[in-house]
Protein backbone atom coordinates (compact mmCIF):
# COMPACT_ATOMS: atom_id res chain seq x y z
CA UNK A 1 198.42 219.80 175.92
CA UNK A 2 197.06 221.24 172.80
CA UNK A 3 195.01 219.53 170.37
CA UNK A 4 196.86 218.47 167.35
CA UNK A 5 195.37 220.67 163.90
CA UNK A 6 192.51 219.22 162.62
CA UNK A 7 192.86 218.25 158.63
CA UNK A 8 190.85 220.21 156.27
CA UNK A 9 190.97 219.44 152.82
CA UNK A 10 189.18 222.23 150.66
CA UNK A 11 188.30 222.59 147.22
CA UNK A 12 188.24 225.91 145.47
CA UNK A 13 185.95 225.92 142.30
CA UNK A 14 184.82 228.59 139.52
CA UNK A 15 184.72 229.53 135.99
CA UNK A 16 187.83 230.55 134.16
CA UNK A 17 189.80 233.69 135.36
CA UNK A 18 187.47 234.65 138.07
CA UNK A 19 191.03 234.83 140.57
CA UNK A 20 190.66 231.45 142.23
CA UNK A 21 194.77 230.53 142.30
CA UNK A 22 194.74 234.55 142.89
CA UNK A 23 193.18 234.32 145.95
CA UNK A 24 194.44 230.64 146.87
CA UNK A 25 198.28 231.89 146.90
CA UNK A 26 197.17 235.72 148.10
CA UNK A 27 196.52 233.46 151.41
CA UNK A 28 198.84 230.96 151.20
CA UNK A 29 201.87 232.89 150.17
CA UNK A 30 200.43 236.45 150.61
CA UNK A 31 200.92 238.02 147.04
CA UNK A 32 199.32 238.61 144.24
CA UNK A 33 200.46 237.64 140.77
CA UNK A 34 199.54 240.28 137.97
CA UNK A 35 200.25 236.92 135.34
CA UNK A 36 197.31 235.24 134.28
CA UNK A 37 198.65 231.49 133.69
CA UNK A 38 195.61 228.99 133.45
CA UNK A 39 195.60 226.51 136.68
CA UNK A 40 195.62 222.23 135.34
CA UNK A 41 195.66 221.93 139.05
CA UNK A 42 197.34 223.04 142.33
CA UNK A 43 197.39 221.98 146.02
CA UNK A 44 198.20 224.34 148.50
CA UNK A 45 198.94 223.78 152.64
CA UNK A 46 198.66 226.37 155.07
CA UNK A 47 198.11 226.00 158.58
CA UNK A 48 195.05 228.45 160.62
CA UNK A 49 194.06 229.08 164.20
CA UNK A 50 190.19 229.43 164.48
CA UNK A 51 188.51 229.85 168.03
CA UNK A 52 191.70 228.06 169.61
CA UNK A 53 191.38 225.38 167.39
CA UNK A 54 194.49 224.85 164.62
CA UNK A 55 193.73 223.30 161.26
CA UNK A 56 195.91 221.96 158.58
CA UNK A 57 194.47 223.14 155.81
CA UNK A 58 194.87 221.41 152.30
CA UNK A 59 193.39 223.30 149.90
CA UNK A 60 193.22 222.30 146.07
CA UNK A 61 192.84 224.92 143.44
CA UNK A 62 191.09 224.09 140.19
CA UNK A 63 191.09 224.33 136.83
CA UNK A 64 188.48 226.82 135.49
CA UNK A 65 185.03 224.96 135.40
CA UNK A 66 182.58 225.84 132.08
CA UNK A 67 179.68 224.75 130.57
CA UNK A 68 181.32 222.06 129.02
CA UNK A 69 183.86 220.72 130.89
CA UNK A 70 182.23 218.33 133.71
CA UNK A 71 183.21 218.65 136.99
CA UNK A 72 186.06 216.53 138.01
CA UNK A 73 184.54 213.86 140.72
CA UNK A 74 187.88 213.66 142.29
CA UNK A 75 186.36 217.31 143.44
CA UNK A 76 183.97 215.57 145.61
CA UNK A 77 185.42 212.91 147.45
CA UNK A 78 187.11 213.10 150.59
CA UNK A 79 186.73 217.71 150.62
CA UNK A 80 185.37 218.79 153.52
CA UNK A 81 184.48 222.14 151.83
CA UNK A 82 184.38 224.15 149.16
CA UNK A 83 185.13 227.94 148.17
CA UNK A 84 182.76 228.44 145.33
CA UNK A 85 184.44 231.27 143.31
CA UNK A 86 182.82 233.84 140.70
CA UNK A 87 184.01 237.40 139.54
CA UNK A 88 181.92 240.05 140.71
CA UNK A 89 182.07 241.68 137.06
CA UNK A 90 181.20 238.91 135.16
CA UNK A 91 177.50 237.31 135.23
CA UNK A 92 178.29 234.35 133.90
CA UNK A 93 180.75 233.37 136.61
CA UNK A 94 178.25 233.65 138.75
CA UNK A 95 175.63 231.40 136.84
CA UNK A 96 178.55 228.85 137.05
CA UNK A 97 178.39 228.32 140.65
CA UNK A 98 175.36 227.75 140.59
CA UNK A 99 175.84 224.93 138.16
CA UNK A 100 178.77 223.56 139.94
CA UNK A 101 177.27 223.49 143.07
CA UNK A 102 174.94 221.02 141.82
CA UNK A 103 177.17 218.92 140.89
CA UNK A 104 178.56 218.56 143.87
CA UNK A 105 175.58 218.23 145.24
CA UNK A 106 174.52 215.16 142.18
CA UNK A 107 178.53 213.33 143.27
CA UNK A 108 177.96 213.56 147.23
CA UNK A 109 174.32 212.84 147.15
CA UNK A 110 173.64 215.26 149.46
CA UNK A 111 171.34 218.16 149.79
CA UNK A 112 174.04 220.27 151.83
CA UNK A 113 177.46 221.10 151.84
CA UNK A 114 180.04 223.63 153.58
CA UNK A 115 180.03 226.02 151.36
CA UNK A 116 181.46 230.08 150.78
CA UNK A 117 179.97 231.92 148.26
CA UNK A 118 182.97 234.64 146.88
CA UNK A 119 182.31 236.99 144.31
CA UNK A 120 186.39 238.38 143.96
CA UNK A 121 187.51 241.28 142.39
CA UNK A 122 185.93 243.74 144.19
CA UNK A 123 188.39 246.05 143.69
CA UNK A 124 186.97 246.30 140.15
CA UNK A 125 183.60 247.38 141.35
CA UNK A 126 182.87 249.92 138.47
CA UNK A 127 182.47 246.80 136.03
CA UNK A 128 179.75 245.07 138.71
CA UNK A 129 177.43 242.83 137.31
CA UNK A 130 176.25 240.96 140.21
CA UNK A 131 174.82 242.97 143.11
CA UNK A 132 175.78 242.12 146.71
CA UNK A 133 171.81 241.49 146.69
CA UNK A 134 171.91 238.91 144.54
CA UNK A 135 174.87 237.00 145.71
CA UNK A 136 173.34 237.62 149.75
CA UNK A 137 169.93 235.77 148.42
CA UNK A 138 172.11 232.96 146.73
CA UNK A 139 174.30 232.38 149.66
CA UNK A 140 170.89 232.33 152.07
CA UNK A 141 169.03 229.87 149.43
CA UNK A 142 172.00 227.45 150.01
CA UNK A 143 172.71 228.15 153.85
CA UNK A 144 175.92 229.02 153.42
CA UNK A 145 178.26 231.68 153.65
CA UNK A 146 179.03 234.77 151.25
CA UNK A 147 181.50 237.22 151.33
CA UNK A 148 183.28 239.79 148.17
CA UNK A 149 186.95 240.02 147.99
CA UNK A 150 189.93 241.10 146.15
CA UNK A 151 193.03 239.39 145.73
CA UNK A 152 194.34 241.98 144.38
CA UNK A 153 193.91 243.88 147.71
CA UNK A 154 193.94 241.25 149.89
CA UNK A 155 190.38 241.85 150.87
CA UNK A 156 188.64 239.88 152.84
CA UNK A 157 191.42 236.66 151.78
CA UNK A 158 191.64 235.34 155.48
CA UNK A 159 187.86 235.63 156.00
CA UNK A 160 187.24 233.48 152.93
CA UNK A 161 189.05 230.52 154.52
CA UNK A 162 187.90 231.20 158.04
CA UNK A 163 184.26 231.00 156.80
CA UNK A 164 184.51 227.82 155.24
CA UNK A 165 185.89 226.27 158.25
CA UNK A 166 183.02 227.68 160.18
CA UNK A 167 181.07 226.16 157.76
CA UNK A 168 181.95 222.51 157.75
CA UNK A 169 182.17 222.87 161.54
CA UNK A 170 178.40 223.82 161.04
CA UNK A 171 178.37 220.51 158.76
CA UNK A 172 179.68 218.89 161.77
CA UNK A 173 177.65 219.80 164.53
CA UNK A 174 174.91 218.87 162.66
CA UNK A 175 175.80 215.57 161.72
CA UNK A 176 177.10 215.37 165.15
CA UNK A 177 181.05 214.77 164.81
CA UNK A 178 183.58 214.50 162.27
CA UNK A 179 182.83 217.11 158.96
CA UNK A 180 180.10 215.32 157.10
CA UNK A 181 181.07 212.36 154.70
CA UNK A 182 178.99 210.35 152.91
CA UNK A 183 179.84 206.03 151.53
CA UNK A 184 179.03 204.70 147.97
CA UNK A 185 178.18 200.97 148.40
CA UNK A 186 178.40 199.66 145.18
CA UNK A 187 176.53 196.09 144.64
């Protein structure tokens, strides 16, 4: 009998317009939408097989983080991982994950979490301003996984989600079960 699908519940965070409910529906519902409509919030379900195993994947797309909005805690409790989203042809998207990732890091009080690293629109790669270079160090500072995409193309879409199973499986094995959760005890 096969194992029922393991639940998954993923966040996918980034500055404005970098293609995160691009690239969340180019998977889920596999199109892409030319429209740019700013995302409050969206939750998305799609079902994967990875190495045999099936999981139910719940995946929440998010409002454009900046500077000045602060991260939504909600965003940290109860997500196994995260899909940490910047546009290859904008720099400051990709200072922003930088920032956000530490605040995920400050609301789990952790020093780890499953994590992919995607710089998306590839497919505009005559505007670059992040190097593959400096997204591979990134990704290899934080142990995680990194990969470019476009959901405009549908590049690389599947892998993104693949990886960040692979990634809190990672989280799993190490803490030696279930993906990693951590308990406030408040006094």
């Amino acid at each position: 009998m096969p194992n029922p699908p393991k639940t998954r519940r993923i966040a996918v965070l980034g500055f404005r317009a970098v293609g995160k409910s691009s690239l969340t529906v180019q998977f889920v519902e596999n199109h892409f939408t030319e429209a740019y409509y700013p995302t409050i919030e969206n939750t998305f379900t799609k079902v994967l097989k990875l190495r045999g195993q099936e999981y139910a994947m719940e995946i929440i797309d998010t409002a454009g983080q900046d500077e000045y909005s602060i991260l939504n805690q909600k965003h940290s409790i109860g997500i196994h991982g995260y899909v940490l989203v910047y546009s290859i042809t904008s720099r400051t998207s990709f200072e922003m994950v930088k920032i956000i990732r530490e605040k995920i890091l400050n609301y789990t009080g952790t020093d780890w979490v499953p994590t992919v690293v995607v710089g998306n629109k590839a497919d505009l790669s005559v505007q670059r301003q992040v190097s593959v270079e400096d997204a591979t160090k990134l990704s290899q500072e934080w142990n995680c996984s990194m990969v470019e995409s476009s959901a405009k193309t549908n590049l690389n879409i599947q892998k993104i989600f693949e990886l960040v199973l692979q990634e809190i499986e990672k989280g799993s094995a190490e803490t030696g079960g279930e993906a990693k959760q951590t308990n406030c005890v408040i006094l």
